[in-house]
C-alpha atoms as a PDB file:
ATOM      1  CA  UNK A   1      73.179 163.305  79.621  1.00  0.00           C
ATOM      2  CA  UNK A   2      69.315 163.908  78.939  1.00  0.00           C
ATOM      3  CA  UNK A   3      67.353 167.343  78.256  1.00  0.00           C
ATOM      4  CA  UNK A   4      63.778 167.549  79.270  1.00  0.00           C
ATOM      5  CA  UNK A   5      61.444 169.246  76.760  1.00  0.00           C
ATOM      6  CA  UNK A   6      57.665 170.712  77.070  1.00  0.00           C
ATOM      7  CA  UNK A   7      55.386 171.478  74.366  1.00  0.00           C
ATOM      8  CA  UNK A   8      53.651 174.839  73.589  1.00  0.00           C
ATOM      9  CA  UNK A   9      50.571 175.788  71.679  1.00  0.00           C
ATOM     10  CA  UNK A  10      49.393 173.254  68.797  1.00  0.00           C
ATOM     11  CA  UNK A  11      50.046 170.585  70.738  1.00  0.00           C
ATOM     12  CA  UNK A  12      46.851 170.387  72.753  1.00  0.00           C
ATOM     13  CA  UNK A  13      43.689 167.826  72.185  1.00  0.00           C
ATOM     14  CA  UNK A  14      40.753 167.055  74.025  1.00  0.00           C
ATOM     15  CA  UNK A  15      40.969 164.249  76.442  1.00  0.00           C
ATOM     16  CA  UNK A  16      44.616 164.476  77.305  1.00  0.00           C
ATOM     17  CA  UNK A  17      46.510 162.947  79.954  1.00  0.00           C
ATOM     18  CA  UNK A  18      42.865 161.768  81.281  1.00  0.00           C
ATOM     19  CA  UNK A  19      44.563 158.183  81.515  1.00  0.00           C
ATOM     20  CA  UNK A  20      46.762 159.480  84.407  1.00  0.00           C
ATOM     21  CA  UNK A  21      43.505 161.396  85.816  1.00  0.00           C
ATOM     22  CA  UNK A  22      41.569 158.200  85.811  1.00  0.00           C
ATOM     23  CA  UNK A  23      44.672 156.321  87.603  1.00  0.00           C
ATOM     24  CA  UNK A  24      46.410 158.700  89.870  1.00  0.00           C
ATOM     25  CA  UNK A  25      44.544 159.781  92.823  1.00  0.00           C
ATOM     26  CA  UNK A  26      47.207 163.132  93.192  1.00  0.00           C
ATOM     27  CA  UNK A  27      46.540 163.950  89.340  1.00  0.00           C
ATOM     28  CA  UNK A  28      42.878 164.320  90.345  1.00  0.00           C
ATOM     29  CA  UNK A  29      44.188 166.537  93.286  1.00  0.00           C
ATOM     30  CA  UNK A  30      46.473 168.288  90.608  1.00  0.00           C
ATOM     31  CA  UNK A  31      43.364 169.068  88.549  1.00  0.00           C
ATOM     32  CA  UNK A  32      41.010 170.073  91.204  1.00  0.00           C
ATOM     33  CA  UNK A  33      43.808 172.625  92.221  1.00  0.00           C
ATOM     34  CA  UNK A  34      43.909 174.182  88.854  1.00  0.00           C
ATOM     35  CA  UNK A  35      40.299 174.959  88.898  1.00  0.00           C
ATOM     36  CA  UNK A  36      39.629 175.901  92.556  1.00  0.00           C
ATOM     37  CA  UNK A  37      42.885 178.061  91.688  1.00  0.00           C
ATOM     38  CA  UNK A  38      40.958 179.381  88.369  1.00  0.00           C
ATOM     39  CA  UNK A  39      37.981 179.855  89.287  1.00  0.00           C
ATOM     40  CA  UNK A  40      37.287 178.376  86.086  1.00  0.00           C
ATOM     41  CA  UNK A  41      36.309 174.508  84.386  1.00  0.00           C
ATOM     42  CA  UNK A  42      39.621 173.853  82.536  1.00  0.00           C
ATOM     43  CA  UNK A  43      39.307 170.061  83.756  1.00  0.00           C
ATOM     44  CA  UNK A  44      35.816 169.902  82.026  1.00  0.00           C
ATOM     45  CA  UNK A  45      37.161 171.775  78.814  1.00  0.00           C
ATOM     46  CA  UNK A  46      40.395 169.551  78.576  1.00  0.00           C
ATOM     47  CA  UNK A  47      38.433 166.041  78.920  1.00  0.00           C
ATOM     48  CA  UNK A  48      35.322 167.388  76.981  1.00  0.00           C
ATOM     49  CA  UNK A  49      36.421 170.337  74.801  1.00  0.00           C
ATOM     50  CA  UNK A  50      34.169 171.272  72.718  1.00  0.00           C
ATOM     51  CA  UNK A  51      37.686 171.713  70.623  1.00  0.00           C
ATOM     52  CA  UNK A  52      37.205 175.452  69.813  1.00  0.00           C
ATOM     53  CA  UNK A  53      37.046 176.452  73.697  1.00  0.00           C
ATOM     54  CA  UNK A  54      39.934 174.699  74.036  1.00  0.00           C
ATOM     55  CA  UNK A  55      41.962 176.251  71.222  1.00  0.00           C
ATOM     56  CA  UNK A  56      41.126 179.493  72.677  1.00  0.00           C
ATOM     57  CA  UNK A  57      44.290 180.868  73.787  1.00  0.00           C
ATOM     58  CA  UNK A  58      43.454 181.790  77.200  1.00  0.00           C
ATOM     59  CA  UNK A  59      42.539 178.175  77.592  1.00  0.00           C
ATOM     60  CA  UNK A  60      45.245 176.580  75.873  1.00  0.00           C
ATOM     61  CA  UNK A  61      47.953 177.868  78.091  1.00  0.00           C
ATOM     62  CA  UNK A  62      46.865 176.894  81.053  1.00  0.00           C
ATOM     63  CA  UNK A  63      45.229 173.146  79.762  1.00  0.00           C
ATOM     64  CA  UNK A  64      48.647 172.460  78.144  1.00  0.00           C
ATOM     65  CA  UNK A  65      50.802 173.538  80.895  1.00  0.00           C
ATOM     66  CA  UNK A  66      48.593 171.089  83.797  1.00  0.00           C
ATOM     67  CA  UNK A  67      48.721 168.358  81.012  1.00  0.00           C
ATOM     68  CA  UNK A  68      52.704 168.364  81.237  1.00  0.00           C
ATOM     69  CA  UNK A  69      52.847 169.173  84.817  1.00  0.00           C
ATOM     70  CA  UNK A  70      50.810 166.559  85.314  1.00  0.00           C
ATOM     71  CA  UNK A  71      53.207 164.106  82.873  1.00  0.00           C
ATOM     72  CA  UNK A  72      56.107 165.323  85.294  1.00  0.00           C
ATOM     73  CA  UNK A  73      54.913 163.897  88.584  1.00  0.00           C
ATOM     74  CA  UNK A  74      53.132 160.571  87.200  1.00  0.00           C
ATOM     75  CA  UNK A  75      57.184 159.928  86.365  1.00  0.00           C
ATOM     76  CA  UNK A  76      58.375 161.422  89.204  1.00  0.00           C
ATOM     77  CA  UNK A  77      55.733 159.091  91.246  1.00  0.00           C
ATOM     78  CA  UNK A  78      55.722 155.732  89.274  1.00  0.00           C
ATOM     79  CA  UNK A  79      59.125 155.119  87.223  1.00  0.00           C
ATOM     80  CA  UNK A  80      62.402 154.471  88.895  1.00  0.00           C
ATOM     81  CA  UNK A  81      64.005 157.469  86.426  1.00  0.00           C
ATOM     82  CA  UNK A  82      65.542 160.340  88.237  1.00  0.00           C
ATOM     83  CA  UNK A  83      63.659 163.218  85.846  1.00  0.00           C
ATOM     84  CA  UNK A  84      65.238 165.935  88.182  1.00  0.00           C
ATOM     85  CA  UNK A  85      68.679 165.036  86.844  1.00  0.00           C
ATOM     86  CA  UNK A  86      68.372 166.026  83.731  1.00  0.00           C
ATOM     87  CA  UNK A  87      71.130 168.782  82.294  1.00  0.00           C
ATOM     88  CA  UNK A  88      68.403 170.726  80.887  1.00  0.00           C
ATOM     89  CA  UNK A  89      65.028 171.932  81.139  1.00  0.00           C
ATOM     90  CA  UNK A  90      63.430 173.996  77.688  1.00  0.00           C
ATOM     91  CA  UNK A  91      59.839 174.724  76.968  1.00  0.00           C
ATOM     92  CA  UNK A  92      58.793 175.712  73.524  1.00  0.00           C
ATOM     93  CA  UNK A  93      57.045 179.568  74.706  1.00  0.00           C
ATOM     94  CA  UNK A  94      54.072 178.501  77.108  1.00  0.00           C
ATOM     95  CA  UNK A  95      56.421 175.270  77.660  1.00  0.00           C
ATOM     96  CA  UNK A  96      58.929 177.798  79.426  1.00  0.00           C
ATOM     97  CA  UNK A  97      56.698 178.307  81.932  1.00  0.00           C
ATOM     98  CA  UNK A  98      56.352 174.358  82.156  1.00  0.00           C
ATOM     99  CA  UNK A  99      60.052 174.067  82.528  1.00  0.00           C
ATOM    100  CA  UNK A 100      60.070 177.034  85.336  1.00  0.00           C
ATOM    101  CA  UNK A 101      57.341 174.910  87.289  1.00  0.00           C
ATOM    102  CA  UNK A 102      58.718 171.455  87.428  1.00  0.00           C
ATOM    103  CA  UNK A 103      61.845 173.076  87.893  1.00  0.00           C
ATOM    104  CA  UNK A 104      60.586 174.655  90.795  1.00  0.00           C
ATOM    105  CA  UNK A 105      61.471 178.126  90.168  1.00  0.00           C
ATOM    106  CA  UNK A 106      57.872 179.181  90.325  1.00  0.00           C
ATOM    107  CA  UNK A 107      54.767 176.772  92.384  1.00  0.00           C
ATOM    108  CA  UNK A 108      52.257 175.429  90.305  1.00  0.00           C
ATOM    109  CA  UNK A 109      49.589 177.817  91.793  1.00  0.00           C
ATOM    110  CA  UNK A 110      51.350 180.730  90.541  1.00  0.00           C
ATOM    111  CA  UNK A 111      52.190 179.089  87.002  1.00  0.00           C
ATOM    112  CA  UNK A 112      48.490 178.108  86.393  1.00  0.00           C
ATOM    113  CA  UNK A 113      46.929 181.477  86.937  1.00  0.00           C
ATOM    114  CA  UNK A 114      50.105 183.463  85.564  1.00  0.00           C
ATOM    115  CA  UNK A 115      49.287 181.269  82.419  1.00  0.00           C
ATOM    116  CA  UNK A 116      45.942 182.112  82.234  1.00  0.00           C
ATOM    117  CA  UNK A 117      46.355 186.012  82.259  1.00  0.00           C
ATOM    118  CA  UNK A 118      49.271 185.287  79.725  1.00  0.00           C
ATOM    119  CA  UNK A 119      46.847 183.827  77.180  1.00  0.00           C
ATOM    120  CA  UNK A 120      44.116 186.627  77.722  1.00  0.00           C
ATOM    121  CA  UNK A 121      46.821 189.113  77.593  1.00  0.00           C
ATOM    122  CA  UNK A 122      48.440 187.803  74.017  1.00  0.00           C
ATOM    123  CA  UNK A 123      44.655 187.265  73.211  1.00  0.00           C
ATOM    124  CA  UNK A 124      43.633 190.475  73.759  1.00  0.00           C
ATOM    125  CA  UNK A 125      46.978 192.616  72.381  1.00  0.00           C
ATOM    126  CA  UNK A 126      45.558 192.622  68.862  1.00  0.00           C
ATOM    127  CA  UNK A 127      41.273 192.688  68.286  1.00  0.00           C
ATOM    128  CA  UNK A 128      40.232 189.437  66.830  1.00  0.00           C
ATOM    129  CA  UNK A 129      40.528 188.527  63.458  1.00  0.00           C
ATOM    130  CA  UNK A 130      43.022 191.092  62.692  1.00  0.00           C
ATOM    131  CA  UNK A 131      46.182 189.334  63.505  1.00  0.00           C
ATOM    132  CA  UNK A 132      47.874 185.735  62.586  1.00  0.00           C
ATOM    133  CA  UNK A 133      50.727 183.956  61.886  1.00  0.00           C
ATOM    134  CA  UNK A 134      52.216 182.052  58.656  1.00  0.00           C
ATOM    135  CA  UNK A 135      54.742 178.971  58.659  1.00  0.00           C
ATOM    136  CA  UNK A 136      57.440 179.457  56.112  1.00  0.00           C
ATOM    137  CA  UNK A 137      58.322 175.907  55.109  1.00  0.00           C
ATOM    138  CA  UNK A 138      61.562 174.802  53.253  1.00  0.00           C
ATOM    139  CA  UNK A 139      63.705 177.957  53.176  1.00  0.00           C
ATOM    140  CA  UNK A 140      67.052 179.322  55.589  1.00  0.00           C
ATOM    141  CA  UNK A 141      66.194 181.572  58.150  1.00  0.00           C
ATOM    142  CA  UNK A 142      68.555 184.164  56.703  1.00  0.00           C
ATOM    143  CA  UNK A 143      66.731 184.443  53.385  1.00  0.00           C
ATOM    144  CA  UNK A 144      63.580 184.892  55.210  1.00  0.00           C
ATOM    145  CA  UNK A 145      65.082 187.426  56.907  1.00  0.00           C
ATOM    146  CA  UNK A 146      66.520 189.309  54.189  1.00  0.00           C
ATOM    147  CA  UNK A 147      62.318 189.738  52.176  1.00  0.00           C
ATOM    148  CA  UNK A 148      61.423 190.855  55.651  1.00  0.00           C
ATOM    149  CA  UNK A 149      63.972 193.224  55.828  1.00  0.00           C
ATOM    150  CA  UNK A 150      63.667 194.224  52.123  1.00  0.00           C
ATOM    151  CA  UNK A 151      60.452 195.132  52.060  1.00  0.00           C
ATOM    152  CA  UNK A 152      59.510 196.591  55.116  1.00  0.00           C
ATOM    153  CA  UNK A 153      58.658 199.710  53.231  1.00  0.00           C
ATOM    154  CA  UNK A 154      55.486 197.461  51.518  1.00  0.00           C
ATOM    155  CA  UNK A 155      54.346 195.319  54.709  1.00  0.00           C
ATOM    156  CA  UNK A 156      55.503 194.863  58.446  1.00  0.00           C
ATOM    157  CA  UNK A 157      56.050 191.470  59.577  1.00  0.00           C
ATOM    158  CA  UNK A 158      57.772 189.857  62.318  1.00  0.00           C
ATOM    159  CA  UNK A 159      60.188 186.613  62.229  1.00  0.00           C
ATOM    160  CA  UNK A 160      58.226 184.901  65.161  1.00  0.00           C
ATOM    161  CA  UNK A 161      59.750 181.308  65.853  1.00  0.00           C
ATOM    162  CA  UNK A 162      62.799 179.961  64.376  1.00  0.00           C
ATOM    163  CA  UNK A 163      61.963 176.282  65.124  1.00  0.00           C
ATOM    164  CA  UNK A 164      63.991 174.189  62.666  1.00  0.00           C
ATOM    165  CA  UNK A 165      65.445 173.963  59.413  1.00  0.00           C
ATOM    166  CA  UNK A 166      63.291 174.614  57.404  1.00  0.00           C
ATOM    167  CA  UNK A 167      60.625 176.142  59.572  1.00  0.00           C
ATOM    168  CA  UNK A 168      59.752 179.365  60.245  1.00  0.00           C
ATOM    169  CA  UNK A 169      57.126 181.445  61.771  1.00  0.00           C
ATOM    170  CA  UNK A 170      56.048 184.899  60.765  1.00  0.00           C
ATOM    171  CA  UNK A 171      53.832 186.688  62.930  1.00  0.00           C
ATOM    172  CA  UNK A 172      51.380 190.436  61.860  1.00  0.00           C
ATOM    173  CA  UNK A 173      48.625 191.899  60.997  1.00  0.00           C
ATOM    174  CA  UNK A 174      46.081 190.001  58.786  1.00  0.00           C
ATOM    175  CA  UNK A 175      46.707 192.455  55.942  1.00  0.00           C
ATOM    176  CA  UNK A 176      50.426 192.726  56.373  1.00  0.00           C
ATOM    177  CA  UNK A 177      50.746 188.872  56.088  1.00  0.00           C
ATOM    178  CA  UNK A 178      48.666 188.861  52.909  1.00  0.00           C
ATOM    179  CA  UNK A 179      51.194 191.188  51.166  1.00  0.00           C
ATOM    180  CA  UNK A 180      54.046 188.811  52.615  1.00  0.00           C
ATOM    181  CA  UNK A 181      52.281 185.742  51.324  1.00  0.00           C
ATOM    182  CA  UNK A 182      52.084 187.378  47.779  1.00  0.00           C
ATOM    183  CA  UNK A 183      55.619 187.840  47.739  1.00  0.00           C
ATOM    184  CA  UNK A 184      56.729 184.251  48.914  1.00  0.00           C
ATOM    185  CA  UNK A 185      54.837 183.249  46.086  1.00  0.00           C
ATOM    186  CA  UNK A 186      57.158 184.941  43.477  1.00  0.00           C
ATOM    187  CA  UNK A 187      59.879 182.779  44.249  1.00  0.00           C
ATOM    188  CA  UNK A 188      57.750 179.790  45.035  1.00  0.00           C
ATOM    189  CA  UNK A 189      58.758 179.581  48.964  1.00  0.00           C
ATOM    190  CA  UNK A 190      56.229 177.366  50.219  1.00  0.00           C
ATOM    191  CA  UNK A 191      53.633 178.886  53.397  1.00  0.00           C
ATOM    192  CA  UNK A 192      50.913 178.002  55.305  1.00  0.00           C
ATOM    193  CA  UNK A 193      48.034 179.952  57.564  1.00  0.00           C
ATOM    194  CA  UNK A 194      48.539 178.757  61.432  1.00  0.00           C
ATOM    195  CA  UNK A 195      45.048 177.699  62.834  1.00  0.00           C
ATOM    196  CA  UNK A 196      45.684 181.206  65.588  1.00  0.00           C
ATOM    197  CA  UNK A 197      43.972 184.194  66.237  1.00  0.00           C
ATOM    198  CA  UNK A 198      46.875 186.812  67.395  1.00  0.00           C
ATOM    199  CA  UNK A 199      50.570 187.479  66.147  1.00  0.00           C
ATOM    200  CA  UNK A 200      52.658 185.950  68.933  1.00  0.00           C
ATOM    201  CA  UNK A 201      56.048 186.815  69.885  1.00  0.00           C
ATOM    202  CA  UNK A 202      56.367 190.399  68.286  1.00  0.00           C
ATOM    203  CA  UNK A 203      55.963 194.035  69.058  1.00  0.00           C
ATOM    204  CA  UNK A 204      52.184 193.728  68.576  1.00  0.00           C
ATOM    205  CA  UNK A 205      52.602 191.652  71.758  1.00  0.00           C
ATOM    206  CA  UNK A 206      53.222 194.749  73.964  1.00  0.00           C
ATOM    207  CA  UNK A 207      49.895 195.060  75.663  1.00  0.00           C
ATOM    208  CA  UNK A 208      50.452 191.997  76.855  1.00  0.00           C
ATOM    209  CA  UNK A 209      54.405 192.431  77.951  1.00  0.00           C
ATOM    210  CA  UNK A 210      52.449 195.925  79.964  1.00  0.00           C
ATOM    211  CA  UNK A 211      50.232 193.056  81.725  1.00  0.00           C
ATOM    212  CA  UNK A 212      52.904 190.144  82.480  1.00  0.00           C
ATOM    213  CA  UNK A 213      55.274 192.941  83.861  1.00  0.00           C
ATOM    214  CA  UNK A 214      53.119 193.784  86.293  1.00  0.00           C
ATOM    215  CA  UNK A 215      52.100 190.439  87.099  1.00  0.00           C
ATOM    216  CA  UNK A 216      55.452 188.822  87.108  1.00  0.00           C
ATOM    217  CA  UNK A 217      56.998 191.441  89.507  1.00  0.00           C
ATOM    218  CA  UNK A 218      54.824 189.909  92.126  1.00  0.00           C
ATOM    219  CA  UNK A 219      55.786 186.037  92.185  1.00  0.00           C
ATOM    220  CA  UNK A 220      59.046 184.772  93.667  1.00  0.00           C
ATOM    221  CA  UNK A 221      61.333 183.186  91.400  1.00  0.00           C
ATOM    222  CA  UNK A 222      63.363 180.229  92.914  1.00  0.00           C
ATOM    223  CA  UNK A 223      66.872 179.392  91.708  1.00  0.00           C
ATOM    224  CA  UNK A 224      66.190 175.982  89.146  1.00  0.00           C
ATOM    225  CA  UNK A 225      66.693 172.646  90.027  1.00  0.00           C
ATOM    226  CA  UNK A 226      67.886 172.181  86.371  1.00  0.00           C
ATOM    227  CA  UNK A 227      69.534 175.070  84.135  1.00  0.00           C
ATOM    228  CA  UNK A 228      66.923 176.692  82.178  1.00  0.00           C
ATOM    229  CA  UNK A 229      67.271 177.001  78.388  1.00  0.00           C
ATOM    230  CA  UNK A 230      65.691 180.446  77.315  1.00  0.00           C
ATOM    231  CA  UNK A 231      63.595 181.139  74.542  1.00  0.00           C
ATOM    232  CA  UNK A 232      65.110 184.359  74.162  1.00  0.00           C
ATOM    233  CA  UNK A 233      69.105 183.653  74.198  1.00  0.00           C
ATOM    234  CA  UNK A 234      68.675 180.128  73.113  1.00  0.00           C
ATOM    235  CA  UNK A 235      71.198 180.029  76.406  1.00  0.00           C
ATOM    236  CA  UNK A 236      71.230 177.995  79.484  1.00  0.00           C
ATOM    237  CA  UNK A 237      71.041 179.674  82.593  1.00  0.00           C
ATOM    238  CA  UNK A 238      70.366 179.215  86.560  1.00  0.00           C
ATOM    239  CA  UNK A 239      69.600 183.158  87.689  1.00  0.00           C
ATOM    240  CA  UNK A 240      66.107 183.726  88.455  1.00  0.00           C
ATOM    241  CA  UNK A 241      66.201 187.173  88.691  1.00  0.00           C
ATOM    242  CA  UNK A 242      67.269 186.341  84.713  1.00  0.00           C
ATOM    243  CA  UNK A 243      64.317 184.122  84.308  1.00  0.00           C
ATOM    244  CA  UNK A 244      62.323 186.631  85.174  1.00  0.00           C
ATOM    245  CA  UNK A 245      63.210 189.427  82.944  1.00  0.00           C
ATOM    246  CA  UNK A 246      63.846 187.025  80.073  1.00  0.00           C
ATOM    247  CA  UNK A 247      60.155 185.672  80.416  1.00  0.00           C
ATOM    248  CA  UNK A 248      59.130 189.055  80.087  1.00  0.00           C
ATOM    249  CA  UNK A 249      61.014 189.872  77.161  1.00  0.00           C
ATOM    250  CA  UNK A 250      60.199 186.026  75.616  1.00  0.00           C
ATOM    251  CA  UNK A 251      56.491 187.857  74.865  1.00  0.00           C
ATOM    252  CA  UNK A 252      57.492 190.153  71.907  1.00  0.00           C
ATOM    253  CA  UNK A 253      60.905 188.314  70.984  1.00  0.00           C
ATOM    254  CA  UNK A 254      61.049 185.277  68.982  1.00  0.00           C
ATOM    255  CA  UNK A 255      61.659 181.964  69.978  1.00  0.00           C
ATOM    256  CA  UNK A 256      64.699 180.503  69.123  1.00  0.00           C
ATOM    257  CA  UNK A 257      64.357 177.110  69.144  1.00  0.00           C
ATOM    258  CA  UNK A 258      66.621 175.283  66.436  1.00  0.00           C
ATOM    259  CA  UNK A 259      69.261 177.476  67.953  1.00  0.00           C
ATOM    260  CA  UNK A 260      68.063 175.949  71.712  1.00  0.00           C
ATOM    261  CA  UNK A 261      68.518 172.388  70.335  1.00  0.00           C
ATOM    262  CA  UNK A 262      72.042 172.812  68.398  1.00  0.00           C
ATOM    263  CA  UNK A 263      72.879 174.410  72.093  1.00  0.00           C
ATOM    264  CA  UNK A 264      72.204 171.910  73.765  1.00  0.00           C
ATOM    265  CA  UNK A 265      73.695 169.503  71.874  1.00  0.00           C
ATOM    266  CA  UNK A 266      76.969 170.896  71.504  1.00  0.00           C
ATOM    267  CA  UNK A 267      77.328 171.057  75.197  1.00  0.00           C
ATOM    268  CA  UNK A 268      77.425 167.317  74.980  1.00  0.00           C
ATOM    269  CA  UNK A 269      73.497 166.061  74.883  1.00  0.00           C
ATOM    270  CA  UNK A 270      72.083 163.543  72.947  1.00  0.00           C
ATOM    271  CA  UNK A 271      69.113 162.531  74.459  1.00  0.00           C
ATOM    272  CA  UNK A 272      66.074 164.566  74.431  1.00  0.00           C
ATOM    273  CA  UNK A 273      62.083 163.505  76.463  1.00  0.00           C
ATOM    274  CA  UNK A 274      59.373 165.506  75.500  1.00  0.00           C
ATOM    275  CA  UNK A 275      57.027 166.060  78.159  1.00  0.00           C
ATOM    276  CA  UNK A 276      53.113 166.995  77.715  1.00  0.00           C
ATOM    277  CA  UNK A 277      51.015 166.403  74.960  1.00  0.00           C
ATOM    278  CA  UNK A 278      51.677 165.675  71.061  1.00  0.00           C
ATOM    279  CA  UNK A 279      55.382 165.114  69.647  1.00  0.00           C
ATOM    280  CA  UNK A 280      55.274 167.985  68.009  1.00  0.00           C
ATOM    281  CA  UNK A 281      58.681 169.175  69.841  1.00  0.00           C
ATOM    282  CA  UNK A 282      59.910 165.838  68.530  1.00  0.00           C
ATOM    283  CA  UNK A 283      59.226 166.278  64.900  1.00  0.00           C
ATOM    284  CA  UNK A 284      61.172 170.014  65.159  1.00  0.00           C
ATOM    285  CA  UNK A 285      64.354 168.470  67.065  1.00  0.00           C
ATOM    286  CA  UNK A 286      64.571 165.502  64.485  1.00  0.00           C
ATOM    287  CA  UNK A 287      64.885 168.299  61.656  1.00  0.00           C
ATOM    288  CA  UNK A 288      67.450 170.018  63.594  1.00  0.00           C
ATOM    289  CA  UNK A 289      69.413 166.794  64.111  1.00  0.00           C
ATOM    290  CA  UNK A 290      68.965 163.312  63.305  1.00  0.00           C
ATOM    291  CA  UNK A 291      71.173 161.627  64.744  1.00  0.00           C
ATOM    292  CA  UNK A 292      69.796 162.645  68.829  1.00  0.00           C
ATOM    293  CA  UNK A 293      67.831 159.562  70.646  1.00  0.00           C
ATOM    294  CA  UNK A 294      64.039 161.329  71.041  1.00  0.00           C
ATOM    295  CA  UNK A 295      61.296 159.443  73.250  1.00  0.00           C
ATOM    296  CA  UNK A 296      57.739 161.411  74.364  1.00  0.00           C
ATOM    297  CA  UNK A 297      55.895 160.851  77.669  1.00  0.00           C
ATOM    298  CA  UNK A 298      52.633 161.541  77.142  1.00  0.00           C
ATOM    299  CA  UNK A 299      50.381 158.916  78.600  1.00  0.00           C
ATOM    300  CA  UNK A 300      50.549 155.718  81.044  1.00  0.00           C
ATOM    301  CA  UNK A 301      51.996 153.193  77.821  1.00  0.00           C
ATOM    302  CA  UNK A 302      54.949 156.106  77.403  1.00  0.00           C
ATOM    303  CA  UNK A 303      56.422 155.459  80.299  1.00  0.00           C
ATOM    304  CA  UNK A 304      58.265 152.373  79.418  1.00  0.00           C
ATOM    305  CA  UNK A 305      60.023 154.838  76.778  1.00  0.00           C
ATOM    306  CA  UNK A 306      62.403 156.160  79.487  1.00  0.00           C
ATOM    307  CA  UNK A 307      64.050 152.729  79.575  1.00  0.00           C
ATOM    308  CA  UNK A 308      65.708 153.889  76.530  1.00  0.00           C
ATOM    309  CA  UNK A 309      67.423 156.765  77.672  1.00  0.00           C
END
C-alpha cells in the first residue's frame, strides 16, 4: 500500500522540473498548454524567476501545480510503477488541486487556470502588507488553541495549518499577529514570520471563497481514480460532488494535515511519494511518524527512488 503526496506553497524554486522539460518532448507540450491556456509566461517565470515573481501567489499556484503535474506523467511515461494504484491521493492546500488533476477528477486545463484565479483571489482577500502568517514551532496543537481561544478579546487570530507535531500555522492581520507573537513570548513558545503576503485558510479568506464559488460551480468534477484525502476532514473520500464543496470550504478552513497522515496510516499505509518540488511534505510526515518509508520524485535522478516502494 502507497499514498501519493503533492506539495503546496514554500515548496517552489526557480528552474524546477526543467530537467524533464529539456528531456520530454510532451512536458514541453505540457508547458506550452499552461501558457497558451494562461495567457500568461509562467514557463519563463518558473525556469527564470526573477524569485519574487515567482513567490507571488498568483504565480505560485499555478507554477507549483504544472511542476507536479508534470512529475506525474514523466512516471507515468518512463518507470514501470503503476502510480494510479496508489490507495491515496493528498495535496497539502494548492497540492489538493494537484491530487484532483492527476486523479482525473478535474483536466489539467481547468486546474491551471482555476489555480491561477485561486492565487489572485487569496491574494487579493486582504490589501497587501496587512496580512501574514506565523509558524508556531515546538508546542501541542491544543495549547495553541487554548491562547487563541483565551484571548480573543485582545487579538483575532486563526489556527491555519495543523501540519505536524510540533508545527503550527497561525494566520491574521499584521497587527493581530504582533499581539499574538508578544504573548508566545511570555511562555517562551518558539515562532517564526512565514515569507507570505495574505492570511491563508481563515475567514479573512472569504473574498476569495465569493470568487472560487462561482468559479468552481462551472467545471465538472469526475469521480477519482484514487480516494481523495481532504484538507478539510482529514478524510478519504471518492464523491465529487464532495470534492467540490470541500474545496470550497478548504479556502477559509484549516488544513489538517498531521491528522491526514495519522489517517492514512491507520488505514494500513506505510509508504508515502511526494510528488512536485522540495521535500518539504517529507520533512512534516517524518515528524508525524518515523517509522513510514518516504521517497520524493522530483527530477529525472528521483525516479530510481520508486524501486523502493
Amino acid at each position: 500500500m502507497f499514498s501519493v503526496l503533492f506539495p503546496g506553497q514554500g515548496s517552489q524554486s526557480v528552474g524546477m522540473v526543467k530537467d524533464l522539460y529539456e528531456n520530454f518532448d510532451y512536458i514541453q507540450d505540457i508547458f506550452n498548454e499552461a501558457d497558451n491556456a494562461l495567457n500568461f509566461p509562467l514557463k519563463k517565470i518558473i525556469f527564470e524567476g526573477p524569485k519574487e515573481l515567482l513567490n507571488e501567489t498568483e504565480n505560485t499556484q499555478p507554477a507549483i501545480f504544472l511542476a507536479s503535474y508534470s512529475i506525474f506523467s514523466v512516471i507515468k511515461k518512463e518507470t514501470s510503477f503503476d502510480i494510479t494504484k496508489a490507495n491515496f491521493f493528498a495535496g497539502h492546500s494548492l497540492g489538493e488541486y494537484s491530487a484532483l488533476a492527476c486523479s482525473n477528477v478535474i483536466n489539467f486545463i481547468d486546474t491551471i487556470k482555476l489555480l491561477k484565479i485561486r492565487g489572485k483571489a487569496m491574494q487579493n482577500s486582504v490589501p497587501k502588507n496587512e496580512g501574514g502568517m506565523i509558524a508556531v514551532l515546538g508546542e501541542d496543537i491544543n495549547k495553541i488553541h487554548d491562547i487563541l481561544e483565551n484571548n480573543k478579546k485582545k487579538f483575532k487570530c486563526f489556527l491555519a495549518n495543523d501540519n505536524s507535531n510540533g508545527q503550527v500555522v497561525i494566520s491574521g492581520r499584521i497587527n493581530e499577529l504582533e499581539k499574538l507573537i508578544i504573548e508566545l513570548k511570555k511562555t517562551n513558545i518558539k515562532n517564526i514570520k512565514l515569507p507570505v503576503s495574505a492570511p491563508f485558510h481563515c475567514e479573512l479568506m472569504n473574498p476569495a471563497t465569493m470568487i472560487m464559488i462561482e468559479k468552481l460551480n462551472d467545471i465538472k468534477f469526475s469521480s477519482p481514480n484514487n480516494a481523495i484525502v481532504s484538507n478539510v476532514t482529514a478524510e478519504p473520500t471518492n464523491n465529487p460532488n464532495e470534492l467540490k464543496k470541500l474545496l470550497i470550504e478548504q479556502i477559509e478552513k484549516p488544513v489538517r494535515w498531521r491528522e491526514s497522515i495519522l489517517n492514512m496510516i491507520k488505514k494500513g499505509n506505510k509508504n508515502f511519494i511526494e510528488i512536485g518540488p522540495g521535500k518539504v511534505l517529507s520533512g512534516l510526515v517524518k515528524r508525524i511518524d518515523r517509522n513510514v518509508n518516504l521517497i520524493q520524485v522530483n527530477n529525472i535522478d528521483d525516479l530510481k527512488n520508486l524501486d523502493e516502494i
